[in-house]
C-alpha atoms as a PDB file:
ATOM      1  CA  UNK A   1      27.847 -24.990 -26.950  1.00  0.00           C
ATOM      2  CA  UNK A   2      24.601 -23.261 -26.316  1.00  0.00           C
ATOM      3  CA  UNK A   3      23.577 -26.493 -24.308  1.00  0.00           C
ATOM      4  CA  UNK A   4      26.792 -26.211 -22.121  1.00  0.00           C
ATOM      5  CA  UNK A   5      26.044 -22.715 -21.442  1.00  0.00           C
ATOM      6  CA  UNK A   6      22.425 -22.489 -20.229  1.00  0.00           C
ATOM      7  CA  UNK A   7      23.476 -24.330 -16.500  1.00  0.00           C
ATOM      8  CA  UNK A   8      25.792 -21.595 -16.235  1.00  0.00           C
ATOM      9  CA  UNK A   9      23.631 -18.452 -17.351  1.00  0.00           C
ATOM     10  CA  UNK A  10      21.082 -20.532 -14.720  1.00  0.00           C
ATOM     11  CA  UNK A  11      23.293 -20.331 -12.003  1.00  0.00           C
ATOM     12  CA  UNK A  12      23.892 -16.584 -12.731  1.00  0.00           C
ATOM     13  CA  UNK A  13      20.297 -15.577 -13.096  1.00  0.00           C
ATOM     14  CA  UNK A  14      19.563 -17.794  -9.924  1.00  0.00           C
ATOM     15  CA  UNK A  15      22.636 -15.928  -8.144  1.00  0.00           C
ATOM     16  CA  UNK A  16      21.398 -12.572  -9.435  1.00  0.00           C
ATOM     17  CA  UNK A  17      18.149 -13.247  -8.151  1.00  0.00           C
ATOM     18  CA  UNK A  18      19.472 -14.225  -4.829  1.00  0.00           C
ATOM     19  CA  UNK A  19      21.490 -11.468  -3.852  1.00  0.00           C
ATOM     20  CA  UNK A  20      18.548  -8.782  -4.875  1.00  0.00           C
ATOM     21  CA  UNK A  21      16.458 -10.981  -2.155  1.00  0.00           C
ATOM     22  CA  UNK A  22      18.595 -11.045   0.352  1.00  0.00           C
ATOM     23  CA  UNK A  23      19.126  -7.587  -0.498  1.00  0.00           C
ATOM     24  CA  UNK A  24      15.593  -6.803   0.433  1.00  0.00           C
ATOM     25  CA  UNK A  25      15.028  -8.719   3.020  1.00  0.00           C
ATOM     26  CA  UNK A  26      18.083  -8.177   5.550  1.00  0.00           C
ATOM     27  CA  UNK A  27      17.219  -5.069   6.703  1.00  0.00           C
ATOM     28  CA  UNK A  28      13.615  -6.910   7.845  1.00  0.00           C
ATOM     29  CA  UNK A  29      15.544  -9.687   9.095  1.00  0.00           C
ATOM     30  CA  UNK A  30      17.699  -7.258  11.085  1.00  0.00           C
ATOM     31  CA  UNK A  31      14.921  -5.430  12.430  1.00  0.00           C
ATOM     32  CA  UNK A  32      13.325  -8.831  13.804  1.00  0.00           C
ATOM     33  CA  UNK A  33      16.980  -9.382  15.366  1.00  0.00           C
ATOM     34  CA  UNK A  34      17.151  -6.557  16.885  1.00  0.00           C
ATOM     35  CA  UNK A  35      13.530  -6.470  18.275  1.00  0.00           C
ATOM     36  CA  UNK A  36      14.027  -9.987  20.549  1.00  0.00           C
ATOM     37  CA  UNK A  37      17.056  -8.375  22.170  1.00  0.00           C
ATOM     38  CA  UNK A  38      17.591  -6.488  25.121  1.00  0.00           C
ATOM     39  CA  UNK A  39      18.223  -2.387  25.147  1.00  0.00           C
ATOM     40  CA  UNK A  40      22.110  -3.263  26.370  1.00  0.00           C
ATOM     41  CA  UNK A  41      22.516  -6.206  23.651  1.00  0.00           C
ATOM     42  CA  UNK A  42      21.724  -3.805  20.793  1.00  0.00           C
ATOM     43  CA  UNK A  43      24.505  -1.129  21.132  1.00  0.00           C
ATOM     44  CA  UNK A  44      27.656  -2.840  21.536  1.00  0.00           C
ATOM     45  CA  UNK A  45      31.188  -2.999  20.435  1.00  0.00           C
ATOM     46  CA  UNK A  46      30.496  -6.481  18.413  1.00  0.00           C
ATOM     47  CA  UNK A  47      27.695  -7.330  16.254  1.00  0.00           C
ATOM     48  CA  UNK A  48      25.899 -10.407  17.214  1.00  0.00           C
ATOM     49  CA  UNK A  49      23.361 -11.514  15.017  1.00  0.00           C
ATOM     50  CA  UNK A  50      21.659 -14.589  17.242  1.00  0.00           C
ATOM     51  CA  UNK A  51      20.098 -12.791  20.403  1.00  0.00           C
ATOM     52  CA  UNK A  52      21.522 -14.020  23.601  1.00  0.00           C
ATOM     53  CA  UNK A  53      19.177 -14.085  25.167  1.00  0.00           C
ATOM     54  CA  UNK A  54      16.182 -13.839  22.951  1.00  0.00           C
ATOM     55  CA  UNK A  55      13.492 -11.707  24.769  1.00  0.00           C
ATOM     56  CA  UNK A  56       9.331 -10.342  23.885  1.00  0.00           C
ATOM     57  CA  UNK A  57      10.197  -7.654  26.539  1.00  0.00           C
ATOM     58  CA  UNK A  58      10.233  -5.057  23.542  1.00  0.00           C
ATOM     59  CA  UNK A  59       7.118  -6.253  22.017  1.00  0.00           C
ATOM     60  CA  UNK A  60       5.297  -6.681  25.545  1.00  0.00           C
ATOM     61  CA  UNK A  61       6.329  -3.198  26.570  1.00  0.00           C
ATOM     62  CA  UNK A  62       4.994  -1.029  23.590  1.00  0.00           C
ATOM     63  CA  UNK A  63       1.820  -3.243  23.377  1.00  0.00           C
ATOM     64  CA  UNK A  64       1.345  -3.021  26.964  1.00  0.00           C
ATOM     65  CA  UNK A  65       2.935   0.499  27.682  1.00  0.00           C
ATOM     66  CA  UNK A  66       2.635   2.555  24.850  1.00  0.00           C
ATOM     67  CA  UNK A  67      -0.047   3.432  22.670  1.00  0.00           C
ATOM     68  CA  UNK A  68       0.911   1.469  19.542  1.00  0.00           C
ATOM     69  CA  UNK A  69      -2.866  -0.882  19.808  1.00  0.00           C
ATOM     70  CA  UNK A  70      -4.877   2.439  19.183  1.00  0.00           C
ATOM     71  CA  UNK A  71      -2.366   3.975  16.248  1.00  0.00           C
ATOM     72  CA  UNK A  72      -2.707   0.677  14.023  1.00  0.00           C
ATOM     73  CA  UNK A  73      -6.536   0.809  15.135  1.00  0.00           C
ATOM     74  CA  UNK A  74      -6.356   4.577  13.760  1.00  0.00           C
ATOM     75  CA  UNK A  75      -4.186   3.240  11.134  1.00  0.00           C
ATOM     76  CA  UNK A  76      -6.609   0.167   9.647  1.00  0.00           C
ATOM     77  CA  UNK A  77      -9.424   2.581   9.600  1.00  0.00           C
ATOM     78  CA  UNK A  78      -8.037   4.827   7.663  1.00  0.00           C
ATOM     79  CA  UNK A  79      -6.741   2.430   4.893  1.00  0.00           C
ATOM     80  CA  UNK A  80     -10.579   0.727   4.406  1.00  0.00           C
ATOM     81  CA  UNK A  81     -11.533   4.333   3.746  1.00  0.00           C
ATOM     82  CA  UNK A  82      -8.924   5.044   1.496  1.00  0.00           C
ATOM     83  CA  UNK A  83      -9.327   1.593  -0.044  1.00  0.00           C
ATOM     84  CA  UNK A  84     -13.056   1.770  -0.063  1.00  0.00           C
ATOM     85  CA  UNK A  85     -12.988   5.600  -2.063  1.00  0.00           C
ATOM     86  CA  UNK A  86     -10.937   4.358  -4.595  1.00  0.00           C
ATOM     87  CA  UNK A  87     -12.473   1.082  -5.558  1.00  0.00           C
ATOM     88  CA  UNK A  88     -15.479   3.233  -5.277  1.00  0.00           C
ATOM     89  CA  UNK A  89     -14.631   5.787  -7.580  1.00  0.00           C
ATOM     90  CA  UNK A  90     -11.908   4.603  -9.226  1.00  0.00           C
ATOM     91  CA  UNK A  91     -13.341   1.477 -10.311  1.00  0.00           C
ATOM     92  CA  UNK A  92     -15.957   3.821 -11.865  1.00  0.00           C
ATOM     93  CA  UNK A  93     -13.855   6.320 -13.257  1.00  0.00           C
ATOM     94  CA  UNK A  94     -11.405   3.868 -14.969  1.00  0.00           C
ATOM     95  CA  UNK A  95     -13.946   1.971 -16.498  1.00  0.00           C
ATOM     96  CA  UNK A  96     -15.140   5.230 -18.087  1.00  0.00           C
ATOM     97  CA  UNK A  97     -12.066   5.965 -19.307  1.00  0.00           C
ATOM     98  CA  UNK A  98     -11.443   2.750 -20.567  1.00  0.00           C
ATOM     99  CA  UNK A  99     -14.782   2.417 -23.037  1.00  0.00           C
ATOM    100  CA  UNK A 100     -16.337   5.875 -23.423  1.00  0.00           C
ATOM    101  CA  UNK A 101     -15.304   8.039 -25.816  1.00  0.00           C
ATOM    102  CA  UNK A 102     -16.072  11.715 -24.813  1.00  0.00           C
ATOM    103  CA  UNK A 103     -14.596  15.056 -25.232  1.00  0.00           C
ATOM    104  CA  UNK A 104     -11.207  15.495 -22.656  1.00  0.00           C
ATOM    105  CA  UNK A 105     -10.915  11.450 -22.429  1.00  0.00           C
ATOM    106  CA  UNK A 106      -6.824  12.047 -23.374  1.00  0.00           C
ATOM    107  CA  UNK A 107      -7.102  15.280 -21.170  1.00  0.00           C
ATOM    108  CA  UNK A 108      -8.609  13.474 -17.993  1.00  0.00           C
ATOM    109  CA  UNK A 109      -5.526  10.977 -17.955  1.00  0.00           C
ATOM    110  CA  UNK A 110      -3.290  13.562 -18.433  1.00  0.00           C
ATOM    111  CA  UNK A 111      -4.582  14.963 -15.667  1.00  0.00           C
ATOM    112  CA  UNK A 112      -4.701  11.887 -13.524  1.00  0.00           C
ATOM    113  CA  UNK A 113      -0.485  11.584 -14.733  1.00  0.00           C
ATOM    114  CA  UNK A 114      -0.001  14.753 -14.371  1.00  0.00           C
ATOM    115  CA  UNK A 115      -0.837  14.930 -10.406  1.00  0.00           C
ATOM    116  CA  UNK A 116       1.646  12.119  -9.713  1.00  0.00           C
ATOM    117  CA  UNK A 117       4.518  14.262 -11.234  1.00  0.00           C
ATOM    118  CA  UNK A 118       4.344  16.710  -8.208  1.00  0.00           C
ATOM    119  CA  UNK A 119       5.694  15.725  -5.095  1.00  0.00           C
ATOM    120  CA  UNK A 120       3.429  15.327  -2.386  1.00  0.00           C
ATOM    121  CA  UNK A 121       5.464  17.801  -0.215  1.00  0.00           C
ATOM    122  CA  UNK A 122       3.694  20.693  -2.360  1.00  0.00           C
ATOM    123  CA  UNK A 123       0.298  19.226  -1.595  1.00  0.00           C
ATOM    124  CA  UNK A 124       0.599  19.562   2.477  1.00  0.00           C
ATOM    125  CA  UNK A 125      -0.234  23.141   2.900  1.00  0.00           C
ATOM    126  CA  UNK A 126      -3.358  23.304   0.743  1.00  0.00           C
ATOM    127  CA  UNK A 127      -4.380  20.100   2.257  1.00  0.00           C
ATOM    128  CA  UNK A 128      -3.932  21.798   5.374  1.00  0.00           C
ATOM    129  CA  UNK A 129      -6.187  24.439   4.601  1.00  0.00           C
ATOM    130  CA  UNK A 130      -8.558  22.991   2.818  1.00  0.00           C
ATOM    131  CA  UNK A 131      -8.872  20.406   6.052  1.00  0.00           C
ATOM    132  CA  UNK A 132      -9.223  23.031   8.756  1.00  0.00           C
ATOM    133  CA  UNK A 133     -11.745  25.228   6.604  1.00  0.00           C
ATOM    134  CA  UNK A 134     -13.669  22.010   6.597  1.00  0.00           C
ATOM    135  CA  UNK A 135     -13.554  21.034   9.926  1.00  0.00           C
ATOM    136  CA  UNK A 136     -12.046  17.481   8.755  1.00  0.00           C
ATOM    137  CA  UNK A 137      -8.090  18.233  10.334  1.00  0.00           C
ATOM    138  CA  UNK A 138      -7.357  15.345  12.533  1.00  0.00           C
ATOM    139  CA  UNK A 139      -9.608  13.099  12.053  1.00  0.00           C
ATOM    140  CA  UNK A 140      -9.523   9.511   9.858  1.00  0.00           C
ATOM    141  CA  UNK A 141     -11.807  10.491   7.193  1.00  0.00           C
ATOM    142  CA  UNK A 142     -10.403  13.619   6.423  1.00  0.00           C
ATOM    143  CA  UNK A 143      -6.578  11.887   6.320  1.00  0.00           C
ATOM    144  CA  UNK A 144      -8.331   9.375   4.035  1.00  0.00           C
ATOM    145  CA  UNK A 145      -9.414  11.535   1.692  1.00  0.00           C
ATOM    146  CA  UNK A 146      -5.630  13.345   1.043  1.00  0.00           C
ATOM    147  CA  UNK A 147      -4.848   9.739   0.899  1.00  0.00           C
ATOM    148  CA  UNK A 148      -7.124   9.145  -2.283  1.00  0.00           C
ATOM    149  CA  UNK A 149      -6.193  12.664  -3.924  1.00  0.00           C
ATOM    150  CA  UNK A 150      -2.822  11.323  -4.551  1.00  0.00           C
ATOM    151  CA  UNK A 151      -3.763   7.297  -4.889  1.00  0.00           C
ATOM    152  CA  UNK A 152      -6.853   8.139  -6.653  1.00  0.00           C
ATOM    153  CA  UNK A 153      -5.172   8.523 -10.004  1.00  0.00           C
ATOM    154  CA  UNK A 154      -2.502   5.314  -9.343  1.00  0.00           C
ATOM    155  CA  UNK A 155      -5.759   2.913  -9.043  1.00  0.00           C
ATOM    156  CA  UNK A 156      -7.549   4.543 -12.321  1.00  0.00           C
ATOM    157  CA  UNK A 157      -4.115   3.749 -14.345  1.00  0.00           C
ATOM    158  CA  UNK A 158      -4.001   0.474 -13.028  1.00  0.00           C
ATOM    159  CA  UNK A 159      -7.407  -0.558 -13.393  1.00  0.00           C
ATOM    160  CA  UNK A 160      -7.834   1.076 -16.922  1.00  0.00           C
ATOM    161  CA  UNK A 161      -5.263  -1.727 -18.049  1.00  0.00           C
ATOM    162  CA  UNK A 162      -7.540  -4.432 -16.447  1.00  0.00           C
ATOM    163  CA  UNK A 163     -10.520  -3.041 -18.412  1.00  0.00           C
ATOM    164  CA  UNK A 164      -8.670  -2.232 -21.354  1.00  0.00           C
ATOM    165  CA  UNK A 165      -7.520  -6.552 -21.981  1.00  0.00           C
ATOM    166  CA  UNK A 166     -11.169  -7.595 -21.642  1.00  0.00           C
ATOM    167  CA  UNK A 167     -12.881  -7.657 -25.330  1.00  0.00           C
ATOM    168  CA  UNK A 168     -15.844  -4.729 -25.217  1.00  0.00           C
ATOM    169  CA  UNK A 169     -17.896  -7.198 -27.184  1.00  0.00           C
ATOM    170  CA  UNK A 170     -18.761  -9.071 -24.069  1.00  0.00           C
ATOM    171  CA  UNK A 171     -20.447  -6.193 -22.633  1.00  0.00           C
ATOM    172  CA  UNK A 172     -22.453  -5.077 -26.126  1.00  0.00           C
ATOM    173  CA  UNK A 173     -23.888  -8.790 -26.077  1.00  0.00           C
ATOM    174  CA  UNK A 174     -24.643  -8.295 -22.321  1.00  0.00           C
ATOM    175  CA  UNK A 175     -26.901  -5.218 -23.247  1.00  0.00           C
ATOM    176  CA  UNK A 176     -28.102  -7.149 -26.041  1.00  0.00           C
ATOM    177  CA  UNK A 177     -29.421  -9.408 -23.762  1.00  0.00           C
ATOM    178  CA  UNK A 178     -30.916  -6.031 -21.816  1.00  0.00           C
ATOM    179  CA  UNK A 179     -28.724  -5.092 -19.571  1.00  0.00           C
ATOM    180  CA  UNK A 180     -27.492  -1.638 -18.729  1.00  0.00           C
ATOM    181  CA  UNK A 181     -23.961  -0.243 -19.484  1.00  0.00           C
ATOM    182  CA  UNK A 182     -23.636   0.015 -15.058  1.00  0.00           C
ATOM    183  CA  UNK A 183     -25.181  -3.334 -15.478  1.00  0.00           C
ATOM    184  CA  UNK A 184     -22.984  -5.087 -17.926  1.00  0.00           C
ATOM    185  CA  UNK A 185     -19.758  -3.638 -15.843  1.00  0.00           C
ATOM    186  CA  UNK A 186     -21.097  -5.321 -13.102  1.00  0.00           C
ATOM    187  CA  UNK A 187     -22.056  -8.658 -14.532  1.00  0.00           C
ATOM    188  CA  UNK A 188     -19.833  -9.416 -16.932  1.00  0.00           C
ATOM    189  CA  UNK A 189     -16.556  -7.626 -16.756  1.00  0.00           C
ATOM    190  CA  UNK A 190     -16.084  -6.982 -13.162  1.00  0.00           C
ATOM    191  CA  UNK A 191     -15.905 -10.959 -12.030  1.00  0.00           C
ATOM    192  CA  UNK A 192     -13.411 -10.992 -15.224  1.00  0.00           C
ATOM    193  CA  UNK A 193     -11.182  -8.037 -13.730  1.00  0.00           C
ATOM    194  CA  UNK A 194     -11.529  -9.136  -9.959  1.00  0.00           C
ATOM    195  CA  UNK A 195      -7.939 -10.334  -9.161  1.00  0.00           C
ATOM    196  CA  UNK A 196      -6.951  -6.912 -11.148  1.00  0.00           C
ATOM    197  CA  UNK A 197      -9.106  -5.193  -8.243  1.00  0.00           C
ATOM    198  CA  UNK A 198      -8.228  -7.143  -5.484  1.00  0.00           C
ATOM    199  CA  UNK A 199      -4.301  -6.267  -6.622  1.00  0.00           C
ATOM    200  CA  UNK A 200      -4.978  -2.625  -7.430  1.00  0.00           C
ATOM    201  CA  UNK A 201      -6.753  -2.461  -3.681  1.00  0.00           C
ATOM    202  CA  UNK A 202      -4.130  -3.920  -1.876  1.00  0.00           C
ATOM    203  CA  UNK A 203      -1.386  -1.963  -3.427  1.00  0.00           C
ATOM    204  CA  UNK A 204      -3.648   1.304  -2.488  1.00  0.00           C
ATOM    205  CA  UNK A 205      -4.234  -0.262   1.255  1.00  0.00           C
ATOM    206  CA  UNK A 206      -0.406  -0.595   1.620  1.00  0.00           C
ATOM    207  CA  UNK A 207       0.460   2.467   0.709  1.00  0.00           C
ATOM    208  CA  UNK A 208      -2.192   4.401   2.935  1.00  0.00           C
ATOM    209  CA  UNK A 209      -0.932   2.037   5.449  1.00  0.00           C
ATOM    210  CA  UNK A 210       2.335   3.610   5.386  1.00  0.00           C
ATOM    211  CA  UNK A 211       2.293   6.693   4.575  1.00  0.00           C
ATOM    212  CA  UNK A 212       3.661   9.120   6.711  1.00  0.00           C
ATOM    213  CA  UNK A 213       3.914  12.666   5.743  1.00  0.00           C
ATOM    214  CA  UNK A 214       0.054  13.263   5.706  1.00  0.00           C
ATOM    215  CA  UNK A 215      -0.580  11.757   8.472  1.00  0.00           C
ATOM    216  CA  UNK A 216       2.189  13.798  10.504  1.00  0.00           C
ATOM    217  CA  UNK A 217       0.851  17.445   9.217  1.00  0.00           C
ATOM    218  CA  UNK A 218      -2.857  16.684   8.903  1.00  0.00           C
ATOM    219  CA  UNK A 219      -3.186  14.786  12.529  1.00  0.00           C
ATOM    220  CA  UNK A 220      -2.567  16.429  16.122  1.00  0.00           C
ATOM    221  CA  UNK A 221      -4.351  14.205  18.750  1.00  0.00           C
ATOM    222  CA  UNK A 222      -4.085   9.768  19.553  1.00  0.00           C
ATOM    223  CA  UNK A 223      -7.667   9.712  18.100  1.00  0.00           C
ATOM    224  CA  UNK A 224      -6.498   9.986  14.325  1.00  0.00           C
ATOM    225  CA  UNK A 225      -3.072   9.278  14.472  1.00  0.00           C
ATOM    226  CA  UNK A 226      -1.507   6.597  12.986  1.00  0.00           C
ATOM    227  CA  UNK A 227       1.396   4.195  13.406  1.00  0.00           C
ATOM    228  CA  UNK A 228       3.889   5.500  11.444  1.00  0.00           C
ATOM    229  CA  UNK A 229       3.767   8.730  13.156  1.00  0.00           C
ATOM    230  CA  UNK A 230       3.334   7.209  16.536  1.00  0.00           C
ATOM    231  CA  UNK A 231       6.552   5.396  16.104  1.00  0.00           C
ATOM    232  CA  UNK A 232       8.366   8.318  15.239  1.00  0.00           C
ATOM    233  CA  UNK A 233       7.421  10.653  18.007  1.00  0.00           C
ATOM    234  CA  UNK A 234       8.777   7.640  20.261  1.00  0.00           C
ATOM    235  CA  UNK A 235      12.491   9.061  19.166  1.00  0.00           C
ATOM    236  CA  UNK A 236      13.361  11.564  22.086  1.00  0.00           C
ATOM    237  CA  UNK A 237      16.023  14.234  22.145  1.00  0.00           C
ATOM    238  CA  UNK A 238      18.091  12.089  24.748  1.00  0.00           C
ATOM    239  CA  UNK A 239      16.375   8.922  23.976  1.00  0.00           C
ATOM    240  CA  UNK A 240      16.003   6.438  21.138  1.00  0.00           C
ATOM    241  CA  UNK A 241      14.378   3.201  21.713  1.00  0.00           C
ATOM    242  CA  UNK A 242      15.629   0.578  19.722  1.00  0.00           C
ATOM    243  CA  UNK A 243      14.279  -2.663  20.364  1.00  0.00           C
ATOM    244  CA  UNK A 244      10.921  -1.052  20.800  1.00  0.00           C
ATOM    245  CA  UNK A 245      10.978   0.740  17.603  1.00  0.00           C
ATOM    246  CA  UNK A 246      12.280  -3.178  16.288  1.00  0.00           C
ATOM    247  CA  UNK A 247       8.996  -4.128  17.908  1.00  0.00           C
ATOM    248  CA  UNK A 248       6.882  -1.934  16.771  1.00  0.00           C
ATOM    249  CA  UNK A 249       7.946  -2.028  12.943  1.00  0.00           C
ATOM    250  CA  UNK A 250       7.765  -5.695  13.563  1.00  0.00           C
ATOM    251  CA  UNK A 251       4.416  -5.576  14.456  1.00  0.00           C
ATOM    252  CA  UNK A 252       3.370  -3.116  11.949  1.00  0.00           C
ATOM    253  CA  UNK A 253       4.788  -5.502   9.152  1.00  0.00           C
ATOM    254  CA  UNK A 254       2.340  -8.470  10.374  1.00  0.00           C
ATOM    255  CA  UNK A 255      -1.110  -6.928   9.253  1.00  0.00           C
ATOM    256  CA  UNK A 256       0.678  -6.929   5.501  1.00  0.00           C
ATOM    257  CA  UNK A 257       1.879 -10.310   5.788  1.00  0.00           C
ATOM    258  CA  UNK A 258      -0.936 -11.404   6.769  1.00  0.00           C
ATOM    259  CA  UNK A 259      -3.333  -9.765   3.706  1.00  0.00           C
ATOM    260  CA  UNK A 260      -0.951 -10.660   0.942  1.00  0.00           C
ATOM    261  CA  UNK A 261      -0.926 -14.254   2.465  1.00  0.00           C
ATOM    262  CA  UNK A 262      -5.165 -14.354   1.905  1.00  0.00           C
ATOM    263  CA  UNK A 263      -4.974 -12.576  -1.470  1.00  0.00           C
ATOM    264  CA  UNK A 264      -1.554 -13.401  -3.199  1.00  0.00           C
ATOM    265  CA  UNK A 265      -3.193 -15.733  -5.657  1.00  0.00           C
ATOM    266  CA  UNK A 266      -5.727 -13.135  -6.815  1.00  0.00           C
ATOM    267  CA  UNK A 267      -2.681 -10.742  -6.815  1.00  0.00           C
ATOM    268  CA  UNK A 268      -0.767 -12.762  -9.396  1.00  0.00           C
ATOM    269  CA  UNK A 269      -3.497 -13.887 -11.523  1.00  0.00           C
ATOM    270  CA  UNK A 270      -4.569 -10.306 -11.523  1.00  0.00           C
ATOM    271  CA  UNK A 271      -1.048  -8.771 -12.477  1.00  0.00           C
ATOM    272  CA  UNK A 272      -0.818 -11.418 -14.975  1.00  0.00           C
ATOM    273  CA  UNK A 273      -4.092 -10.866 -16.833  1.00  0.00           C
ATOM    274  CA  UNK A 274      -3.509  -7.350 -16.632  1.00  0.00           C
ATOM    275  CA  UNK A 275      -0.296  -8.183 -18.810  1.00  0.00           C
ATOM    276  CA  UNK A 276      -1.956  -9.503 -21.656  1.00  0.00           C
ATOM    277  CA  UNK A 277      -3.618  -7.357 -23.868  1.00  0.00           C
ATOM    278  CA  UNK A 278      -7.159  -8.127 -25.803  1.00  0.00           C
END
């Protein structure tokens, strides 16, 4: 009986796991629909789901006419900060974490918890503040940095995990041998976590790529501002654009594509060693 039943409970998982794609990827799908059509194709009476006729006019326009080039030049900037800070420091301070054992270790990561369990809303003023007193409002390094205060802590979880599944007697017979504590993390157990960084970095990059509410209150000028609050302020009182916001979310999808398509095997191995525990 159990025989007969697995092809079924196959075909249901398979099912299950079907509908939760398509799920998640119609409203991309839709998006790319409605970017190749024309401004009087998209609102209509009847939904048509092949363009007829299929058009680049909405992607030519807001590369061409808008300023959508320099706001995802802003925009990739400000993520390698971001990214670069928190493999930086993170790296660092989750390796600490991870095999030192000093006075406020369980206090530190309560810490690092506890900032996640505030909403960023509460965060915008200070930032604000803080920004302008330090002459860093509106420009990319200072929106990087309220980008790591709130992803800082994310990438020390994560990579505490990595360092936490890779036996500490590796690095003891690496100083054995005469090497440093900073040297055995670099030598030995770094090339052992590096698709654990390369997925911890990625998942940081994507998130300071689209973030939004930061980068609306912290930047004022085209010189620091990025795409996601470019495409916004493209949504007039009397006017909304949709085949060239399509476009432009379109567009701003591509860069992401693109990086998970170089890294997605270091991704998964690193997720999956990350999983097992030494």
């Amino acid at each position: 009986m159990a025989l007969r039943r697995r092809p079924a409970q196959l075909a249901g998982a398979y099912a299950i796991a079907l509908a939760f794609a398509f799920f998640a990827i119609f409203p991309i799908l839709w998006t790319l629909i409605t970017s190749l059509k024309l401004e009087k194709d998209i609102i209509t009476r009847t939904i048509t789901l092949i363009p007829n006729p299929a058009t680049l006019h909405n992607y030519v326009a807001i590369w061409t006419q808008s300023n959508l080039p320099t706001l995802m030049i802003n925009s990739a900037i400000t993520t390698l900060y971001t990214a670069g800070i928190c493999v930086g420091a993170g790296t660092l301070a989750a390796y600490a974490v991870s095999r030192l054992r000093f006075r406020g270790r369980h206090a530190t990561l309560l810490f690092f918890l506890v900032l996640r369990m505030f909403p960023v809303v509460l965060m915008v003023i200070p930032l604000f503040i803080i920004m302008r007193n330090a002459e860093l409002l509106d420009t990319r390094i200072g929106l990087a940095l309220a980008y790591t205060g709130f992803l800082l802590p994310i990438f020390v979880w994560m990579m505490k995990g990595f360092f936490d599944a890779i036996p500490s007697e590796l690095e003891e017979a690496a100083r054995i041998d005469g090497c440093t504590r900073l040297g055995a993390m670099i030598r030995v157990v770094l090339p052992l976590v590096k698709g654990g960084l390369w997925a911890c970095a990625v998942f940081i990059g994507i998130a300071a790529w689209n973030e939004y509410l930061f980068a609306l209150m912290l930047t004022t000028s085209s010189g620091s501002r990025t795409w996601p609050v470019g495409l916004q302020l493209m949504v007039g009182e009397f006017q909304l654009p949709w085949g060239a916001l399509a476009a432009g979310g379109i567009l701003s999808i591509l860069p992401v594509l693109i990086l998970f398509a170089f890294v997605q095997r270091s991704m998964v191995r690193g997720l999956a060693a990350g999983a097992v525990k030494g």
